[in-house]
C-alpha atoms as a PDB file:
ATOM      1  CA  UNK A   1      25.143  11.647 -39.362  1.00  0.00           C
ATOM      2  CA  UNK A   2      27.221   8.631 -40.266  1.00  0.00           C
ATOM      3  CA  UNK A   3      26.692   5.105 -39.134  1.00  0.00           C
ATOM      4  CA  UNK A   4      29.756   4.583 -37.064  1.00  0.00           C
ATOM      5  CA  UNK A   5      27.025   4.082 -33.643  1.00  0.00           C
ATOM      6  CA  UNK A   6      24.992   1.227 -33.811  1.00  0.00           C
ATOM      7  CA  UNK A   7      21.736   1.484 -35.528  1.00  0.00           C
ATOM      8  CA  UNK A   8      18.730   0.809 -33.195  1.00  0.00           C
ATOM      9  CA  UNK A   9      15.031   0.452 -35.002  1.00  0.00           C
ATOM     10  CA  UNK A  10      12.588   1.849 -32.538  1.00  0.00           C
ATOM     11  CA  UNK A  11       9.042   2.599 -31.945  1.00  0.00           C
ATOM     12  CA  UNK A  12       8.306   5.122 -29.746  1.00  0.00           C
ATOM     13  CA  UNK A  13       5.194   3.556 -27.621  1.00  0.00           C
ATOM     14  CA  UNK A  14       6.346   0.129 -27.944  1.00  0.00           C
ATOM     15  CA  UNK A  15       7.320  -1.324 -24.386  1.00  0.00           C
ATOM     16  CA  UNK A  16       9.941  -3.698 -25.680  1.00  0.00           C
ATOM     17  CA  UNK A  17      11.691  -0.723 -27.422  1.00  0.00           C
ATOM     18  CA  UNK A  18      11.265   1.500 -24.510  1.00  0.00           C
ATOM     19  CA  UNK A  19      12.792  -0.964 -22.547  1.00  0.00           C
ATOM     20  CA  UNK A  20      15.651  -0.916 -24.830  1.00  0.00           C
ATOM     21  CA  UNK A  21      16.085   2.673 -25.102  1.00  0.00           C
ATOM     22  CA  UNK A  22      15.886   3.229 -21.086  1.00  0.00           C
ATOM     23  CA  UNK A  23      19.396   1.160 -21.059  1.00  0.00           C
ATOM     24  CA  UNK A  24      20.896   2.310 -23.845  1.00  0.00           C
ATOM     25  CA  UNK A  25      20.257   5.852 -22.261  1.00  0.00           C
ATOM     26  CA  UNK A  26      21.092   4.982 -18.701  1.00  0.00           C
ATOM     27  CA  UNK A  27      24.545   3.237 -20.039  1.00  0.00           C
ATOM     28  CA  UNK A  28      25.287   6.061 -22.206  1.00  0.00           C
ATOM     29  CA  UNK A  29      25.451   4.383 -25.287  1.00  0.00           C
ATOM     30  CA  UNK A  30      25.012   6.366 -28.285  1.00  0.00           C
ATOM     31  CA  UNK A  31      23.044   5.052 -31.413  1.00  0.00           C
ATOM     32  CA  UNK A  32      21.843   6.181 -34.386  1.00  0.00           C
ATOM     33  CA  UNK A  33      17.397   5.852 -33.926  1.00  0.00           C
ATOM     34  CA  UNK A  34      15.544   4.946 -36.567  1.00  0.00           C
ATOM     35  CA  UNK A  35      12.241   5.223 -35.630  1.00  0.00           C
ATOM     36  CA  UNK A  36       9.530   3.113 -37.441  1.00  0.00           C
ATOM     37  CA  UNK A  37       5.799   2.994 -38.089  1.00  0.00           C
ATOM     38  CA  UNK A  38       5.317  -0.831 -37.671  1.00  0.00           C
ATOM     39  CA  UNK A  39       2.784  -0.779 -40.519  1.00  0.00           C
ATOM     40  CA  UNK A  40       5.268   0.689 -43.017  1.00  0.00           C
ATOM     41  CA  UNK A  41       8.380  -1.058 -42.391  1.00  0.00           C
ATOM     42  CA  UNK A  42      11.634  -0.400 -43.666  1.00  0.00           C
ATOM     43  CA  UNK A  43      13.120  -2.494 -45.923  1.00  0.00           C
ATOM     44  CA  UNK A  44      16.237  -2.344 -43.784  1.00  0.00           C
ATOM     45  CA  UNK A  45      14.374  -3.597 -40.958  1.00  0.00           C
ATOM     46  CA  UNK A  46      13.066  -6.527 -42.439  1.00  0.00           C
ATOM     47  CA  UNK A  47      17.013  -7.171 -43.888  1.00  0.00           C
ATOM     48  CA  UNK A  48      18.321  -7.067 -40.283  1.00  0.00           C
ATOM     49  CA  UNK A  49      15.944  -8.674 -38.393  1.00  0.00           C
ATOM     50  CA  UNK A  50      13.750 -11.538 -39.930  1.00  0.00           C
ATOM     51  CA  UNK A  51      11.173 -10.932 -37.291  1.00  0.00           C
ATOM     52  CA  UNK A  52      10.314  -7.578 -38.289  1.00  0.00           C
ATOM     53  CA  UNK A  53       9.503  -6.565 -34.857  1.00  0.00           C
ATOM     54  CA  UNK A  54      11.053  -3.631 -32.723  1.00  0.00           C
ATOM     55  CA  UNK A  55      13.466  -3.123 -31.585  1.00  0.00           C
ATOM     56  CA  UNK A  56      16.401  -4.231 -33.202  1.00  0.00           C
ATOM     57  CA  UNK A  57      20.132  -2.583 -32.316  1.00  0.00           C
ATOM     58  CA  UNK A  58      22.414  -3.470 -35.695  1.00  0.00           C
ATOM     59  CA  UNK A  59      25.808  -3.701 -34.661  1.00  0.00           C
ATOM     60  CA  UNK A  60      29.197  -3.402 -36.834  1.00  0.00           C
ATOM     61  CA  UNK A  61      29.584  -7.693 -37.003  1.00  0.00           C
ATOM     62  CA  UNK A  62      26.350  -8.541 -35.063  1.00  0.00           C
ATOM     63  CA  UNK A  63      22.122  -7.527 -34.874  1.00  0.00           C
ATOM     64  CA  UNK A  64      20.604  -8.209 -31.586  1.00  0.00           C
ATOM     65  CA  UNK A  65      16.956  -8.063 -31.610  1.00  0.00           C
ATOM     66  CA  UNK A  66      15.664  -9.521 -28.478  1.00  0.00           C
ATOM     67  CA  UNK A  67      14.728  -5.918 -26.138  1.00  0.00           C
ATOM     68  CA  UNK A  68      15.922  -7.945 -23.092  1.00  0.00           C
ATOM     69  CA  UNK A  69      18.889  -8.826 -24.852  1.00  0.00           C
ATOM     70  CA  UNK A  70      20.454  -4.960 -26.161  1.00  0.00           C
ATOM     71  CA  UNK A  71      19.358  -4.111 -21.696  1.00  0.00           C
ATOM     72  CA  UNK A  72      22.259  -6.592 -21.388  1.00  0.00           C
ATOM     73  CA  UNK A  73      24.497  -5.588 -23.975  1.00  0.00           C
ATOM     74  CA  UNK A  74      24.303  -2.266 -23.238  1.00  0.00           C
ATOM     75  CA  UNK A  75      24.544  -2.587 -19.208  1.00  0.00           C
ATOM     76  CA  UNK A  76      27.299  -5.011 -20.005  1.00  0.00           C
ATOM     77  CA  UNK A  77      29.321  -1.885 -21.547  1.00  0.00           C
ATOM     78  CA  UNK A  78      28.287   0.351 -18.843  1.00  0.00           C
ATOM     79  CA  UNK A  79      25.972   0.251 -16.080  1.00  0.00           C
ATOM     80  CA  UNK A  80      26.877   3.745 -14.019  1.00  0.00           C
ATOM     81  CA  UNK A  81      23.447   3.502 -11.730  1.00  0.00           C
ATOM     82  CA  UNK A  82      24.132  -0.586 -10.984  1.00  0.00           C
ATOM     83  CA  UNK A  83      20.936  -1.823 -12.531  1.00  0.00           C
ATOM     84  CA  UNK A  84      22.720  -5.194 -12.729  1.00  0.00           C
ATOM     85  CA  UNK A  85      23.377  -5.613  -8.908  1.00  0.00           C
ATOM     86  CA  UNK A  86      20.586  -4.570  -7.048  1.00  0.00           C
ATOM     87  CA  UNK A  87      20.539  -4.277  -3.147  1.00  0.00           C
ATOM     88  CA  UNK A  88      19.489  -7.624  -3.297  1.00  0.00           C
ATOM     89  CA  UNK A  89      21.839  -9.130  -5.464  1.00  0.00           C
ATOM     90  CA  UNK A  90      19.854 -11.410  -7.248  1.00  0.00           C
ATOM     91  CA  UNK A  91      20.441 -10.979 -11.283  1.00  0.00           C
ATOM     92  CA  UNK A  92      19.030 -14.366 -11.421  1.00  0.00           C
ATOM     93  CA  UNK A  93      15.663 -13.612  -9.723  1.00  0.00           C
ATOM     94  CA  UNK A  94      15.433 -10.483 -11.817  1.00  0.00           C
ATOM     95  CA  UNK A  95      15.683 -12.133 -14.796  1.00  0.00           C
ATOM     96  CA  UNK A  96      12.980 -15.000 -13.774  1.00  0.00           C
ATOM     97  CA  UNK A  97      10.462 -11.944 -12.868  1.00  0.00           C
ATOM     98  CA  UNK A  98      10.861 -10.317 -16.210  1.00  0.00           C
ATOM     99  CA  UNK A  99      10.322 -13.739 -18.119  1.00  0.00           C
ATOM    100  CA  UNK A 100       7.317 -14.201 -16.348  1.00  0.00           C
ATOM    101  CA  UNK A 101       6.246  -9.933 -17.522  1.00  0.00           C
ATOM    102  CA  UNK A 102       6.964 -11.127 -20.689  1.00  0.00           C
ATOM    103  CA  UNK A 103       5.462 -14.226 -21.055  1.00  0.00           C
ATOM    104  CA  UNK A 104       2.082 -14.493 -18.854  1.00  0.00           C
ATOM    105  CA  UNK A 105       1.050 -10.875 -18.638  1.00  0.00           C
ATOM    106  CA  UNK A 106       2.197  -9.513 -21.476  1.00  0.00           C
ATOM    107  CA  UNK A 107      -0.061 -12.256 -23.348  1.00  0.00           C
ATOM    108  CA  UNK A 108      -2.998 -11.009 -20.574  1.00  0.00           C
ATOM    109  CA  UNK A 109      -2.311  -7.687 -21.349  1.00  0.00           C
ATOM    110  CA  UNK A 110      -2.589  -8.260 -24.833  1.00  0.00           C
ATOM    111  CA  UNK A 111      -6.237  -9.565 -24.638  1.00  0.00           C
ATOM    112  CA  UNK A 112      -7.584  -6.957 -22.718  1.00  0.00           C
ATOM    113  CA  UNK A 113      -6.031  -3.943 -24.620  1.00  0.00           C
ATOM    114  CA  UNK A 114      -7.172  -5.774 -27.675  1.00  0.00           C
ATOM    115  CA  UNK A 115      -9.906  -7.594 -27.014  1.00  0.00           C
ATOM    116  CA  UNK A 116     -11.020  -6.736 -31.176  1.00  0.00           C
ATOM    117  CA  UNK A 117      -7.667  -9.154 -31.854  1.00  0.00           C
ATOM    118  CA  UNK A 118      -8.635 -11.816 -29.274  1.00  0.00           C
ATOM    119  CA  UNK A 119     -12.296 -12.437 -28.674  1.00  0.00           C
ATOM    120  CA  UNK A 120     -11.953 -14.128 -25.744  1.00  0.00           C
ATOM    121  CA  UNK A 121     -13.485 -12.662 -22.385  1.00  0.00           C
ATOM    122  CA  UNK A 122     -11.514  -9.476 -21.991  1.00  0.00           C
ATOM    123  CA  UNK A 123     -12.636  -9.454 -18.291  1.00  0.00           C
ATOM    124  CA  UNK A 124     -11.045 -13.056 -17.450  1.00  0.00           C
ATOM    125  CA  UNK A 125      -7.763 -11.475 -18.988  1.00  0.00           C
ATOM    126  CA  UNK A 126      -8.094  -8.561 -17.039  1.00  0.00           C
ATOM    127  CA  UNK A 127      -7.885  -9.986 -14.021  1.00  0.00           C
ATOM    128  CA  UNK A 128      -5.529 -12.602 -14.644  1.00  0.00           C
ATOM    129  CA  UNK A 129      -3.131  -9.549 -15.228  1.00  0.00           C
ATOM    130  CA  UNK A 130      -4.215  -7.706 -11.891  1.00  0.00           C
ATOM    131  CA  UNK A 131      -2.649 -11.155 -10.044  1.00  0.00           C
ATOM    132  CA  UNK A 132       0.623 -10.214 -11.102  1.00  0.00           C
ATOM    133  CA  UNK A 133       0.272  -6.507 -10.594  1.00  0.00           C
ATOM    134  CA  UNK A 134      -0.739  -7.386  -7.099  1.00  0.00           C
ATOM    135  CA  UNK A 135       2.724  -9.609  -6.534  1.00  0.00           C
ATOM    136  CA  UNK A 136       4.545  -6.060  -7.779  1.00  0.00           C
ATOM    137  CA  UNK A 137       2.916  -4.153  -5.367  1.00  0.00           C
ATOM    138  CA  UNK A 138       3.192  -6.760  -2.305  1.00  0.00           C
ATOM    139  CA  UNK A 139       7.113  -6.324  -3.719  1.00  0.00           C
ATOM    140  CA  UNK A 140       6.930  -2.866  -3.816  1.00  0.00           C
ATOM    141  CA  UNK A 141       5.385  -2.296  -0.312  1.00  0.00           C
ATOM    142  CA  UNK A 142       8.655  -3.768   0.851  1.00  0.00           C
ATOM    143  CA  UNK A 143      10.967  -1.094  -0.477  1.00  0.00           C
ATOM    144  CA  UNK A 144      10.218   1.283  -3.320  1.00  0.00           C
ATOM    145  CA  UNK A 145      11.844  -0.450  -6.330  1.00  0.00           C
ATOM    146  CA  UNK A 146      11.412  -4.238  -6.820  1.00  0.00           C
ATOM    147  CA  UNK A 147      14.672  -4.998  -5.419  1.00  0.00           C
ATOM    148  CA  UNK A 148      15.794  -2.749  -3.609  1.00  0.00           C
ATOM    149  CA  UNK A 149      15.685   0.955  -2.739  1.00  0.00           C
ATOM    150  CA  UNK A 150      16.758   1.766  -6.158  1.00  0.00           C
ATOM    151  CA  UNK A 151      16.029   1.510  -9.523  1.00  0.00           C
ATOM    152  CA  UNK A 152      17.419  -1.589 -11.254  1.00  0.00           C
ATOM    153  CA  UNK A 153      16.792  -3.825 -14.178  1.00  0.00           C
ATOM    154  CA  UNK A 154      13.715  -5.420 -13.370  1.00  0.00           C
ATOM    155  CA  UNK A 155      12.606  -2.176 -12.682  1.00  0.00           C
ATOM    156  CA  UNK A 156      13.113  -0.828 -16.155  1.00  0.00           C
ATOM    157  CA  UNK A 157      11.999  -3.660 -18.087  1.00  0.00           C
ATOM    158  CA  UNK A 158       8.719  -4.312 -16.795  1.00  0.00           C
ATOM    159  CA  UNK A 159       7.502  -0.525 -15.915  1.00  0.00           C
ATOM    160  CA  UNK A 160       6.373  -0.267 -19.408  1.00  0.00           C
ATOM    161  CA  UNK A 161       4.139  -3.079 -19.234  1.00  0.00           C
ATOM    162  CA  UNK A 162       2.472  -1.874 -17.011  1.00  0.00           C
ATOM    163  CA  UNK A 163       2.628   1.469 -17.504  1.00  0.00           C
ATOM    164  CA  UNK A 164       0.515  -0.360 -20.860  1.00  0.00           C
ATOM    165  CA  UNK A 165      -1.724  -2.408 -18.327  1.00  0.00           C
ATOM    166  CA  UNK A 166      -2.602   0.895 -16.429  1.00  0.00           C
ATOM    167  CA  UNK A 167      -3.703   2.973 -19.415  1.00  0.00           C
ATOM    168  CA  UNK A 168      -6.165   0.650 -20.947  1.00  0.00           C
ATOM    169  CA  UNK A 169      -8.286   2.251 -17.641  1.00  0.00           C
ATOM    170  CA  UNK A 170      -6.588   4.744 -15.769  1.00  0.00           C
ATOM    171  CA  UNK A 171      -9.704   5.449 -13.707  1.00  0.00           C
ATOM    172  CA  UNK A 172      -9.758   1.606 -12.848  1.00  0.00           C
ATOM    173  CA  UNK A 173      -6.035   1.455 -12.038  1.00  0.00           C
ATOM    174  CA  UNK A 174      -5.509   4.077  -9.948  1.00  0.00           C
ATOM    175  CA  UNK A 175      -9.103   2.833  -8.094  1.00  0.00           C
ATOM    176  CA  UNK A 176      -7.207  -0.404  -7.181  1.00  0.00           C
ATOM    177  CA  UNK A 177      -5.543  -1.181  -3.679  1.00  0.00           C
ATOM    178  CA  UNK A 178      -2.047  -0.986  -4.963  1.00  0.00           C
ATOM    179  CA  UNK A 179      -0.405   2.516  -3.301  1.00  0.00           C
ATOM    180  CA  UNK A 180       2.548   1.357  -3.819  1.00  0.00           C
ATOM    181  CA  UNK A 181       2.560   0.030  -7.058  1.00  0.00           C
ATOM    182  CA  UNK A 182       1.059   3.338  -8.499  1.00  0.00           C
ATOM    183  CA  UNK A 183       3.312   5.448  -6.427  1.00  0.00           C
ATOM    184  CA  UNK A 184       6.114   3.158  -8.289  1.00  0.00           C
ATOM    185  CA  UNK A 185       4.850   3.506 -11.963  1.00  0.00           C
ATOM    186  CA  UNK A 186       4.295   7.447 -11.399  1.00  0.00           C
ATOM    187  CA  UNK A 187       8.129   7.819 -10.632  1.00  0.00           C
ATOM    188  CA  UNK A 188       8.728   6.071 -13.665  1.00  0.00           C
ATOM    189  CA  UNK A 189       6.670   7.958 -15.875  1.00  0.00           C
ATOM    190  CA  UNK A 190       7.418  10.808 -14.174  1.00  0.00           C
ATOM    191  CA  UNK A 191      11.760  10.556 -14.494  1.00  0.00           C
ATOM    192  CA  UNK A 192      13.951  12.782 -16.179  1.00  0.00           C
ATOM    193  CA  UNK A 193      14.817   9.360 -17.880  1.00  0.00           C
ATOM    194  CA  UNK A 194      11.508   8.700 -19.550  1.00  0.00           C
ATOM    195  CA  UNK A 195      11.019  12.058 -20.420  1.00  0.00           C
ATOM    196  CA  UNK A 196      14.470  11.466 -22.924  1.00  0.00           C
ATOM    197  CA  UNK A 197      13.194   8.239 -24.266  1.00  0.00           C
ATOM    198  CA  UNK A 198       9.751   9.150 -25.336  1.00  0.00           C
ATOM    199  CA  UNK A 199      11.036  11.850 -27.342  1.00  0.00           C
ATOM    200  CA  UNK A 200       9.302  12.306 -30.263  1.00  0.00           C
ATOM    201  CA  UNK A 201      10.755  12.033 -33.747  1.00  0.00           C
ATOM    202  CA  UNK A 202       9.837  11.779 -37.391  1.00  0.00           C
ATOM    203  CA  UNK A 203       9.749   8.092 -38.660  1.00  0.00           C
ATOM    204  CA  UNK A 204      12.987   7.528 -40.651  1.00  0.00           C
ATOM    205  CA  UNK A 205      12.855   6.979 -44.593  1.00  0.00           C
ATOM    206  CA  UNK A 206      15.504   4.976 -46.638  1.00  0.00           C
ATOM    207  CA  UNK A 207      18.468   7.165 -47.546  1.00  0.00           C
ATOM    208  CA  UNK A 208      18.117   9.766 -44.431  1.00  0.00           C
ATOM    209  CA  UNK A 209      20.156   9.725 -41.488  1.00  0.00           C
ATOM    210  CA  UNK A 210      18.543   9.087 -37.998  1.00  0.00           C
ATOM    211  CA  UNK A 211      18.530  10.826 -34.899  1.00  0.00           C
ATOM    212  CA  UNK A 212      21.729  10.591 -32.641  1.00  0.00           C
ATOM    213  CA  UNK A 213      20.263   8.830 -29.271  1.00  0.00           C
END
Protein backbone atom coordinates (compact mmCIF):
# COMPACT_ATOMS: atom_id res chain seq x y z
CA UNK A 1 0.00 0.00 0.00
CA UNK A 2 1.27 3.46 -0.78
CA UNK A 3 0.88 6.54 1.30
CA UNK A 4 -1.31 8.60 -0.91
CA UNK A 5 -4.33 8.34 2.29
CA UNK A 6 -3.45 9.99 5.25
CA UNK A 7 -1.54 8.14 7.81
CA UNK A 8 -3.44 7.77 11.15
CA UNK A 9 -1.29 6.26 14.34
CA UNK A 10 -3.75 4.30 16.36
CA UNK A 11 -4.17 2.19 19.34
CA UNK A 12 -6.73 -0.08 19.32
CA UNK A 13 -8.25 0.27 23.09
CA UNK A 14 -7.39 3.79 23.40
CA UNK A 15 -10.68 5.98 23.67
CA UNK A 16 -9.19 9.05 22.08
CA UNK A 17 -8.19 6.91 19.02
CA UNK A 18 -11.43 5.13 18.95
CA UNK A 19 -13.01 8.25 18.89
CA UNK A 20 -11.03 9.12 15.94
CA UNK A 21 -11.48 6.06 14.05
CA UNK A 22 -15.50 6.02 14.63
CA UNK A 23 -15.44 9.38 12.32
CA UNK A 24 -13.06 8.62 10.06
CA UNK A 25 -15.22 5.39 9.45
CA UNK A 26 -18.61 7.00 9.61
CA UNK A 27 -17.27 9.86 7.00
CA UNK A 28 -15.74 7.36 4.84
CA UNK A 29 -12.43 8.52 4.90
CA UNK A 30 -9.83 6.15 4.01
CA UNK A 31 -6.35 6.07 5.82
CA UNK A 32 -3.55 4.14 5.98
CA UNK A 33 -3.56 2.60 10.18
CA UNK A 34 -0.65 2.26 11.80
CA UNK A 35 -1.33 0.72 14.81
CA UNK A 36 1.07 1.20 17.82
CA UNK A 37 2.05 -0.37 21.13
CA UNK A 38 2.40 2.89 23.18
CA UNK A 39 5.39 1.38 24.99
CA UNK A 40 7.35 0.80 21.77
CA UNK A 41 6.80 3.77 19.78
CA UNK A 42 7.64 4.41 16.38
CA UNK A 43 10.12 6.61 15.54
CA UNK A 44 7.73 8.10 13.01
CA UNK A 45 5.36 8.80 15.64
CA UNK A 46 7.47 10.66 17.78
CA UNK A 47 8.67 12.73 14.26
CA UNK A 48 5.01 13.68 13.61
CA UNK A 49 3.67 14.35 16.70
CA UNK A 50 5.90 15.77 19.60
CA UNK A 51 3.43 14.48 22.09
CA UNK A 52 3.85 10.98 21.34
CA UNK A 53 0.37 10.19 22.19
CA UNK A 54 -2.41 8.52 19.94
CA UNK A 55 -3.82 9.25 17.74
CA UNK A 56 -2.28 11.28 15.30
CA UNK A 57 -3.78 11.52 11.41
CA UNK A 58 -0.50 12.84 9.19
CA UNK A 59 -1.76 14.63 6.39
CA UNK A 60 0.01 15.52 2.88
CA UNK A 61 0.96 19.50 4.25
CA UNK A 62 -0.51 19.14 7.81
CA UNK A 63 -0.52 16.45 11.23
CA UNK A 64 -3.48 16.85 13.39
CA UNK A 65 -3.17 15.15 16.61
CA UNK A 66 -5.85 16.33 18.86
CA UNK A 67 -8.73 13.02 18.60
CA UNK A 68 -11.43 15.75 18.83
CA UNK A 69 -9.80 17.57 16.25
CA UNK A 70 -9.38 14.61 13.06
CA UNK A 71 -13.82 13.99 14.40
CA UNK A 72 -13.90 17.49 12.85
CA UNK A 73 -11.75 17.20 10.02
CA UNK A 74 -13.08 14.25 8.96
CA UNK A 75 -16.98 15.18 9.51
CA UNK A 76 -15.98 18.42 7.89
CA UNK A 77 -15.24 16.28 4.55
CA UNK A 78 -18.22 14.20 5.00
CA UNK A 79 -20.70 13.67 7.56
CA UNK A 80 -23.45 11.21 5.65
CA UNK A 81 -25.35 10.27 9.19
CA UNK A 82 -25.37 14.32 10.36
CA UNK A 83 -23.35 13.85 13.49
CA UNK A 84 -22.67 17.60 13.23
CA UNK A 85 -26.39 18.77 13.41
CA UNK A 86 -28.17 16.89 15.79
CA UNK A 87 -32.03 17.14 16.32
CA UNK A 88 -31.17 19.66 18.61
CA UNK A 89 -28.96 21.72 16.77
CA UNK A 90 -26.62 22.66 19.20
CA UNK A 91 -22.80 21.99 17.86
CA UNK A 92 -21.91 24.39 20.49
CA UNK A 93 -23.42 22.51 23.48
CA UNK A 94 -21.94 19.33 22.08
CA UNK A 95 -18.74 20.51 22.06
CA UNK A 96 -18.97 22.05 25.82
CA UNK A 97 -20.21 18.37 26.98
CA UNK A 98 -17.28 16.63 25.43
CA UNK A 99 -14.73 19.20 27.01
CA UNK A 100 -16.11 18.57 30.18
CA UNK A 101 -15.68 14.14 29.22
CA UNK A 102 -12.42 15.09 28.57
CA UNK A 103 -11.34 17.16 31.12
CA UNK A 104 -13.16 16.25 34.62
CA UNK A 105 -13.96 12.61 34.11
CA UNK A 106 -11.54 11.50 32.07
CA UNK A 107 -9.00 12.73 34.93
CA UNK A 108 -11.70 10.73 37.50
CA UNK A 109 -11.62 7.95 35.41
CA UNK A 110 -8.08 7.88 35.34
CA UNK A 111 -7.71 7.51 39.19
CA UNK A 112 -9.97 4.86 39.64
CA UNK A 113 -8.81 2.58 36.71
CA UNK A 114 -5.38 3.31 38.01
CA UNK A 115 -5.44 3.86 41.31
CA UNK A 116 -1.44 2.05 41.31
CA UNK A 117 -0.61 5.56 39.17
CA UNK A 118 -2.55 7.87 41.53
CA UNK A 119 -2.70 6.94 45.17
CA UNK A 120 -5.28 8.99 46.01
CA UNK A 121 -8.71 7.48 47.32
CA UNK A 122 -9.87 5.53 44.31
CA UNK A 123 -13.39 5.53 45.90
CA UNK A 124 -13.67 9.54 46.06
CA UNK A 125 -12.75 9.32 42.23
CA UNK A 126 -15.18 6.84 41.64
CA UNK A 127 -17.88 8.61 42.51
CA UNK A 128 -16.98 11.87 41.36
CA UNK A 129 -17.19 10.09 37.87
CA UNK A 130 -20.71 8.43 38.62
CA UNK A 131 -22.00 12.43 38.90
CA UNK A 132 -21.42 12.85 35.41
CA UNK A 133 -22.59 9.45 34.29
CA UNK A 134 -25.75 10.28 36.11
CA UNK A 135 -26.19 13.82 33.99
CA UNK A 136 -25.79 11.26 30.71
CA UNK A 137 -28.37 9.18 31.78
CA UNK A 138 -30.90 12.04 33.08
CA UNK A 139 -29.94 13.14 29.15
CA UNK A 140 -30.48 9.96 27.89
CA UNK A 141 -33.88 9.26 29.60
CA UNK A 142 -35.02 12.13 27.44
CA UNK A 143 -34.42 10.55 24.06
CA UNK A 144 -32.03 7.73 23.32
CA UNK A 145 -28.89 9.57 22.09
CA UNK A 146 -27.66 12.70 23.94
CA UNK A 147 -29.17 14.96 21.54
CA UNK A 148 -31.46 13.68 19.90
CA UNK A 149 -33.00 10.44 18.63
CA UNK A 150 -29.90 9.71 16.79
CA UNK A 151 -26.50 9.18 17.02
CA UNK A 152 -24.34 12.31 16.76
CA UNK A 153 -21.01 13.64 17.78
CA UNK A 154 -21.23 13.86 21.32
CA UNK A 155 -22.42 10.58 21.11
CA UNK A 156 -19.32 9.12 19.55
CA UNK A 157 -16.80 10.92 21.41
CA UNK A 158 -17.66 10.27 24.83
CA UNK A 159 -19.13 6.48 24.52
CA UNK A 160 -15.66 5.30 24.88
CA UNK A 161 -15.11 6.88 28.06
CA UNK A 162 -17.37 5.39 29.42
CA UNK A 163 -17.53 2.40 27.84
CA UNK A 164 -13.72 2.68 29.96
CA UNK A 165 -15.62 3.89 33.20
CA UNK A 166 -18.03 0.82 32.95
CA UNK A 167 -15.40 -1.91 32.62
CA UNK A 168 -13.26 -1.09 35.54
CA UNK A 169 -16.61 -2.99 37.32
CA UNK A 170 -19.06 -4.23 35.07
CA UNK A 171 -20.94 -5.92 37.91
CA UNK A 172 -21.05 -2.39 39.66
CA UNK A 173 -22.13 -0.56 36.50
CA UNK A 174 -24.72 -2.39 35.29
CA UNK A 175 -25.99 -2.57 39.32
CA UNK A 176 -26.43 1.26 39.08
CA UNK A 177 -29.86 3.13 38.45
CA UNK A 178 -28.94 4.28 35.02
CA UNK A 179 -31.36 2.08 32.38
CA UNK A 180 -30.89 4.31 30.11
CA UNK A 181 -27.48 5.07 30.13
CA UNK A 182 -26.56 1.27 29.91
CA UNK A 183 -29.18 0.63 27.35
CA UNK A 184 -27.17 3.62 25.47
CA UNK A 185 -23.53 2.28 25.88
CA UNK A 186 -24.78 -1.40 24.87
CA UNK A 187 -25.92 0.01 21.39
CA UNK A 188 -22.68 1.42 21.08
CA UNK A 189 -20.70 -1.45 21.82
CA UNK A 190 -22.96 -3.45 20.25
CA UNK A 191 -22.97 -1.41 16.40
CA UNK A 192 -21.93 -2.68 13.26
CA UNK A 193 -19.70 0.52 13.60
CA UNK A 194 -17.66 -0.53 16.58
CA UNK A 195 -17.40 -3.86 15.52
CA UNK A 196 -15.13 -2.19 12.26
CA UNK A 197 -13.10 -0.04 14.51
CA UNK A 198 -11.93 -2.47 17.07
CA UNK A 199 -10.59 -4.60 14.50
CA UNK A 200 -7.67 -6.14 15.42
CA UNK A 201 -4.33 -5.75 13.67
CA UNK A 202 -0.64 -6.40 14.03
CA UNK A 203 1.30 -3.32 15.41
CA UNK A 204 3.08 -1.69 12.41
CA UNK A 205 7.05 -1.79 12.13
CA UNK A 206 9.20 0.86 10.24
CA UNK A 207 9.42 0.05 6.54
CA UNK A 208 5.92 -2.01 6.29
CA UNK A 209 2.87 -0.70 4.93
CA UNK A 210 -0.28 -0.35 7.19
CA UNK A 211 -3.64 -1.50 6.99
CA UNK A 212 -6.08 0.39 4.56
CA UNK A 213 -8.92 1.79 7.12
Amino acid sequence: MTTTHPILYSFRRCPYAMRARLALAISEQTCELREVVLRDKPFELLAASAKGTVPVLVLPDSVIDESLDIMLWSLARNDPAHWLAPEQDALADMLELVRRCDDDFKQHLDRYKYPDRHPDDRELHKAAGAIFLIELNDRLTQHTHLFGRRVALADMAIAPFVRQFASVDDTWFASQPWPALQRWLLEFTQSALFARVMQKYPQWCAGTAGVRF
